[in-house]
C-alpha atoms as a PDB file:
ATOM      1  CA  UNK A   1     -20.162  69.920 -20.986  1.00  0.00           C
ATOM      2  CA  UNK A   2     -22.097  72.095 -23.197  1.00  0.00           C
ATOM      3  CA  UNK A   3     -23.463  75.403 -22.502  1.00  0.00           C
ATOM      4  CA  UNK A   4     -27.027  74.475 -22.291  1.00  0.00           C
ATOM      5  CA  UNK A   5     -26.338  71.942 -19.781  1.00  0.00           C
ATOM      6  CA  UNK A   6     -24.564  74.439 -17.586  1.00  0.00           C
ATOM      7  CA  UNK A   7     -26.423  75.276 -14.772  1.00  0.00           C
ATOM      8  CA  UNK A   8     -25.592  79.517 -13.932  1.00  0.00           C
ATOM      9  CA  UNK A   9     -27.107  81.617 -11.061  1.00  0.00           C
ATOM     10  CA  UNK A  10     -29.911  83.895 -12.788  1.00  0.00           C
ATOM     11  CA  UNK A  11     -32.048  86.966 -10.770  1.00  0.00           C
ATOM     12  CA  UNK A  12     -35.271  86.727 -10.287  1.00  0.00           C
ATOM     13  CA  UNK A  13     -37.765  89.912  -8.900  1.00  0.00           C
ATOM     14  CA  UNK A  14     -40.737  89.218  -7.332  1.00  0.00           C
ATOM     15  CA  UNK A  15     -42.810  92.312  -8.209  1.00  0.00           C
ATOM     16  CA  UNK A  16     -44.698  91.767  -5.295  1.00  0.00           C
ATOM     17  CA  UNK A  17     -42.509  91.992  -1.904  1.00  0.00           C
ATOM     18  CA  UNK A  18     -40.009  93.830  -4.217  1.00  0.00           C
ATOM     19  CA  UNK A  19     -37.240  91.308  -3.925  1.00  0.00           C
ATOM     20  CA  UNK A  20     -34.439  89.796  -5.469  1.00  0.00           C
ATOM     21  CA  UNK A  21     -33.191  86.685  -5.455  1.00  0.00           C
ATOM     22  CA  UNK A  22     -30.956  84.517  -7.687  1.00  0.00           C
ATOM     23  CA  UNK A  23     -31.727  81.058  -8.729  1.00  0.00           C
ATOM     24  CA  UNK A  24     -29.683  78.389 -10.793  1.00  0.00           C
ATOM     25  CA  UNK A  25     -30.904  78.202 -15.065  1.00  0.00           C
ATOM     26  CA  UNK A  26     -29.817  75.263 -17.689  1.00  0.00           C
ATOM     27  CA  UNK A  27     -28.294  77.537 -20.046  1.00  0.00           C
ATOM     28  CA  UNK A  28     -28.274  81.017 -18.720  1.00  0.00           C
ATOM     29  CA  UNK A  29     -25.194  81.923 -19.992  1.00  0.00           C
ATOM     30  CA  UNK A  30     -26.701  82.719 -23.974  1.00  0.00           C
ATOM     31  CA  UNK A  31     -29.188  85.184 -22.284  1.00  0.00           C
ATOM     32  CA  UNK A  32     -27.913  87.556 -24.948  1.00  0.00           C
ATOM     33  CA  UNK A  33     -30.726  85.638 -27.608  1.00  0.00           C
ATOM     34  CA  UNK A  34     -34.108  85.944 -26.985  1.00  0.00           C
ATOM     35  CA  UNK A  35     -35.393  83.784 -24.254  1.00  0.00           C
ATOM     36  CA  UNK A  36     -38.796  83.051 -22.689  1.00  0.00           C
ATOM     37  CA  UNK A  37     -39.068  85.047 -19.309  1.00  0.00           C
ATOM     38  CA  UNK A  38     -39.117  82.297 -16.755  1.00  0.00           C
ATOM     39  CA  UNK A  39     -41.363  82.513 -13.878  1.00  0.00           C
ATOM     40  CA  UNK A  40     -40.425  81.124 -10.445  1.00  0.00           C
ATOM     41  CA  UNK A  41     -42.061  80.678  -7.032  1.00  0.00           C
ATOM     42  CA  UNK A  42     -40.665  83.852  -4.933  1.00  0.00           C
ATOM     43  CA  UNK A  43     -38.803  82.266  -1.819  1.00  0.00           C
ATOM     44  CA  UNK A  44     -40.514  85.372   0.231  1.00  0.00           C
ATOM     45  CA  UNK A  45     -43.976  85.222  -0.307  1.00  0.00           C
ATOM     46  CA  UNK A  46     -44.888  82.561  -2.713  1.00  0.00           C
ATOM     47  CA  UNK A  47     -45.818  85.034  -5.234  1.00  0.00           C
ATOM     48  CA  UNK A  48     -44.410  85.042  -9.017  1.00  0.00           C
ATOM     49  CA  UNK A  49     -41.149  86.384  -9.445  1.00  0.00           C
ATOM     50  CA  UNK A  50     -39.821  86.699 -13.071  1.00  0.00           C
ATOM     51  CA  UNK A  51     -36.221  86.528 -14.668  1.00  0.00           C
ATOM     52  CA  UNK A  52     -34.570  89.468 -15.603  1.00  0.00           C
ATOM     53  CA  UNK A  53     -31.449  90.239 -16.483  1.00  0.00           C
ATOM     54  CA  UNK A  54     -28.024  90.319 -14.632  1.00  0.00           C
ATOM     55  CA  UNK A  55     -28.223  94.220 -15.751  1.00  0.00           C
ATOM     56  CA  UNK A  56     -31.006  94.703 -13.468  1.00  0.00           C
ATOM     57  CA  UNK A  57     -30.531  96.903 -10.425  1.00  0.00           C
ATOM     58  CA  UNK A  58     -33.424  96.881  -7.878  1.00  0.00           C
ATOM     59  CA  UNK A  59     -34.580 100.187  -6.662  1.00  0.00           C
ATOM     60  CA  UNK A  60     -35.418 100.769  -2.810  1.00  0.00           C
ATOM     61  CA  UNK A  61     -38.354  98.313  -1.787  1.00  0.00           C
ATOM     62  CA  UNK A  62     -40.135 101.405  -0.500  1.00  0.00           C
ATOM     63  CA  UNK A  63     -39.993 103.563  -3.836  1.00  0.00           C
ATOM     64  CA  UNK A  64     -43.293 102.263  -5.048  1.00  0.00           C
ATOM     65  CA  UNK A  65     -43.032 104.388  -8.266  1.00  0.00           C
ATOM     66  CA  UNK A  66     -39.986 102.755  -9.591  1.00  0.00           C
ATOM     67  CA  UNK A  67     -41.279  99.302  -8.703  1.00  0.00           C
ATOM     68  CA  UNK A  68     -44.422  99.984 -10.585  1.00  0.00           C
ATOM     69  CA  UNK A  69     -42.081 100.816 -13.840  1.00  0.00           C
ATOM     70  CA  UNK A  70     -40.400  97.699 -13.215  1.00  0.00           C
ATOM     71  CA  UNK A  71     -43.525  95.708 -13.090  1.00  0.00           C
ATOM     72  CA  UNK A  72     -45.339  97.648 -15.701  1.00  0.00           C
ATOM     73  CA  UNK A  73     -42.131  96.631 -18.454  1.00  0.00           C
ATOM     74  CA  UNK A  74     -41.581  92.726 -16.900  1.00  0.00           C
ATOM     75  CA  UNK A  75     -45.060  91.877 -17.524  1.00  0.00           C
ATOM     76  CA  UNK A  76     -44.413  93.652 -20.911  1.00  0.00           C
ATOM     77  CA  UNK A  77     -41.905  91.068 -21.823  1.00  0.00           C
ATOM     78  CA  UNK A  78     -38.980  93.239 -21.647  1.00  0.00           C
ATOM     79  CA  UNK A  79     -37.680  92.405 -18.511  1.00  0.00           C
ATOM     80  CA  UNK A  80     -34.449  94.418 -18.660  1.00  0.00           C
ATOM     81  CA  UNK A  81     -32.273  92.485 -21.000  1.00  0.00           C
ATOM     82  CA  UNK A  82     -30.355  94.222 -23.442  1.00  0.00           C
ATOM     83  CA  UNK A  83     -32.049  95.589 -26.630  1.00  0.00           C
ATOM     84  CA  UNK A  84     -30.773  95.751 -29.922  1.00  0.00           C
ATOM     85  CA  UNK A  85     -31.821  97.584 -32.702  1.00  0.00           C
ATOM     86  CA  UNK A  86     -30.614  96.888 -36.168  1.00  0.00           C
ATOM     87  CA  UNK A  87     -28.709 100.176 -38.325  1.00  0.00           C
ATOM     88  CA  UNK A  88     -29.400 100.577 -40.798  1.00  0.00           C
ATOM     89  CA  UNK A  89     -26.175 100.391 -43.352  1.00  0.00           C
ATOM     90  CA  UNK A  90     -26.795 104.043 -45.060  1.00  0.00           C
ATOM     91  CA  UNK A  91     -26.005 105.023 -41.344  1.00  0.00           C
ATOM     92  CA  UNK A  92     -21.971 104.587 -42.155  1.00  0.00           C
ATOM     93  CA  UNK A  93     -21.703 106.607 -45.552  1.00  0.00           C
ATOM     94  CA  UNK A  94     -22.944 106.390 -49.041  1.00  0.00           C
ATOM     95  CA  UNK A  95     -26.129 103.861 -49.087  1.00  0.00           C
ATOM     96  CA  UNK A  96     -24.684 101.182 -51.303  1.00  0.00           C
ATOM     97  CA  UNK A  97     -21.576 101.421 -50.143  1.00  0.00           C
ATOM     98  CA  UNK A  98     -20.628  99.882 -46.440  1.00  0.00           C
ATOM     99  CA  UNK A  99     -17.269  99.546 -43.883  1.00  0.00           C
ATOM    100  CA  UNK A 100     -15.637  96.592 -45.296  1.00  0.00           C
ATOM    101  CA  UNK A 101     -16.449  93.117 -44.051  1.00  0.00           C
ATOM    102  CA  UNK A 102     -19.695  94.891 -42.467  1.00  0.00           C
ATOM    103  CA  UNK A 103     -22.625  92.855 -43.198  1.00  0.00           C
ATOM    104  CA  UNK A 104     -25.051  93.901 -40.376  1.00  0.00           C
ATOM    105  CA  UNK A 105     -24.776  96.357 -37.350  1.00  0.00           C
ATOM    106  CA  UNK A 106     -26.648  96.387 -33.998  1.00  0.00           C
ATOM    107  CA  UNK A 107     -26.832  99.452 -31.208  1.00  0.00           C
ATOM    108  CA  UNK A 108     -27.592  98.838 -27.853  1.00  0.00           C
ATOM    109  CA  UNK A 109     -31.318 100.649 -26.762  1.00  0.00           C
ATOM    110  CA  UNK A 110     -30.801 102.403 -23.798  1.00  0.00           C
ATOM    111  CA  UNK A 111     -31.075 103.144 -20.646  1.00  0.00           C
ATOM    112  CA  UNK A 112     -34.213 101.656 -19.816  1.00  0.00           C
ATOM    113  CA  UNK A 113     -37.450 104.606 -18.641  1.00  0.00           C
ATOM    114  CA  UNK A 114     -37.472 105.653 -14.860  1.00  0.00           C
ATOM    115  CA  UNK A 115     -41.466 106.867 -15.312  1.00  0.00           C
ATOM    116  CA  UNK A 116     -44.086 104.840 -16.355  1.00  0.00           C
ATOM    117  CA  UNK A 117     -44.509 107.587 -19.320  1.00  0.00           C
ATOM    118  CA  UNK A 118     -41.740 106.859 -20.932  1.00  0.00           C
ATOM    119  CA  UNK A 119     -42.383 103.312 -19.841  1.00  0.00           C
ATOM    120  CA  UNK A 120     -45.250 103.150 -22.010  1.00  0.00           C
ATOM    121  CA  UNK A 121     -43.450 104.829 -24.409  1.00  0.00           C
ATOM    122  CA  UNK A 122     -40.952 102.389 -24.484  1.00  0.00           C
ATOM    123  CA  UNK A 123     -43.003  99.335 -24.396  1.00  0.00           C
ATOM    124  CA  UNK A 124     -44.900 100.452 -27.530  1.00  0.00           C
ATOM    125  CA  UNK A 125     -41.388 101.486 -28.993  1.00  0.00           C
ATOM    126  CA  UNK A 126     -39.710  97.985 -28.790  1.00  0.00           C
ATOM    127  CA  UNK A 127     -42.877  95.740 -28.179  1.00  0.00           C
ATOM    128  CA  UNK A 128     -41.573  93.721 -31.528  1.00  0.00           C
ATOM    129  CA  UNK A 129     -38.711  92.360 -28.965  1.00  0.00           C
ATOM    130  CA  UNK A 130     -40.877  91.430 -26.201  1.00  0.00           C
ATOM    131  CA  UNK A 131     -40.339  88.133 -25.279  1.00  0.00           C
ATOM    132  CA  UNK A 132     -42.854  85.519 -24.014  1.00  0.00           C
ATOM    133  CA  UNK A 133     -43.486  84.346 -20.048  1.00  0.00           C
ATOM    134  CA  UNK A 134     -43.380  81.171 -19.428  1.00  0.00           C
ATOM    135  CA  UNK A 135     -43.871  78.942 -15.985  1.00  0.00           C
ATOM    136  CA  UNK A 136     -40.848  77.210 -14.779  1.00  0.00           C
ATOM    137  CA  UNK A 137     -40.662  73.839 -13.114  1.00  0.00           C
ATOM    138  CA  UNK A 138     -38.506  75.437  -9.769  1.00  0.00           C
END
């Protein structure tokens, strides 16, 4: 069976009753590429609730600032997943000389903003990587 036949249990927040719930996904497991952000029918209230990322940790349903944040960078496309940013090769040494066998290298953006300042911040920073929302058929 192939990967993108493989049915996985994905999260899904509904930025509206502040929940989370998971939900199976044909080929969830390569979530590491960029991927439309599916958006489901929230089991709750009926409202949309969007994937994000098996990183994601919910904050307290009553800490309306932090959900806001969360909402604010969802509906920004970056719904959590891990970002990578390309080094550039100069980074390791002498510029025309790289680590041998190196032909690229990636860092890992992090952690994601707490405030919707550096929210903003952060969406302008990395909107290149946003990825696209899409309706799902579940």
């Amino acid at each position: 069976m192939d990967d993108a036949d493989y049915e996985h249990l994905t999260k899904f927040a509904c930025l509206d009753c502040r929940r989370v719930f998971k939900r199976p996904m044909k080929g969830a497991a390569k979530l590491d590429t960029p991927t439309p952000i599916e958006v489901r029918t929230c089991p709750a209230c009926g409202s949309d609730a969007y994937l994000v990322s098996s990183d994601f940790r919910a904050p307290p349903r009553r800490d309306e600032k932090a959900w806001e944040v969360v909402a604010y960078l969802t509906r920004a496309g970056l719904p959590y997943f891990r970002i990578f940013e390309e080094v550039p090769l100069s980074a390791f040494g002498h510029p025309s000389v790289r680590p041998k066998g190196l032909l690229s290298a990636r860092v890992k953006v992090g952690p994601y903003p707490e405030t919707m300042e550096e929210a903003r911040a952060f969406v302008e920073r990395h909107r290149d990587k946003a990825m696209p929302i899409v309706r799902g058929n579940r």
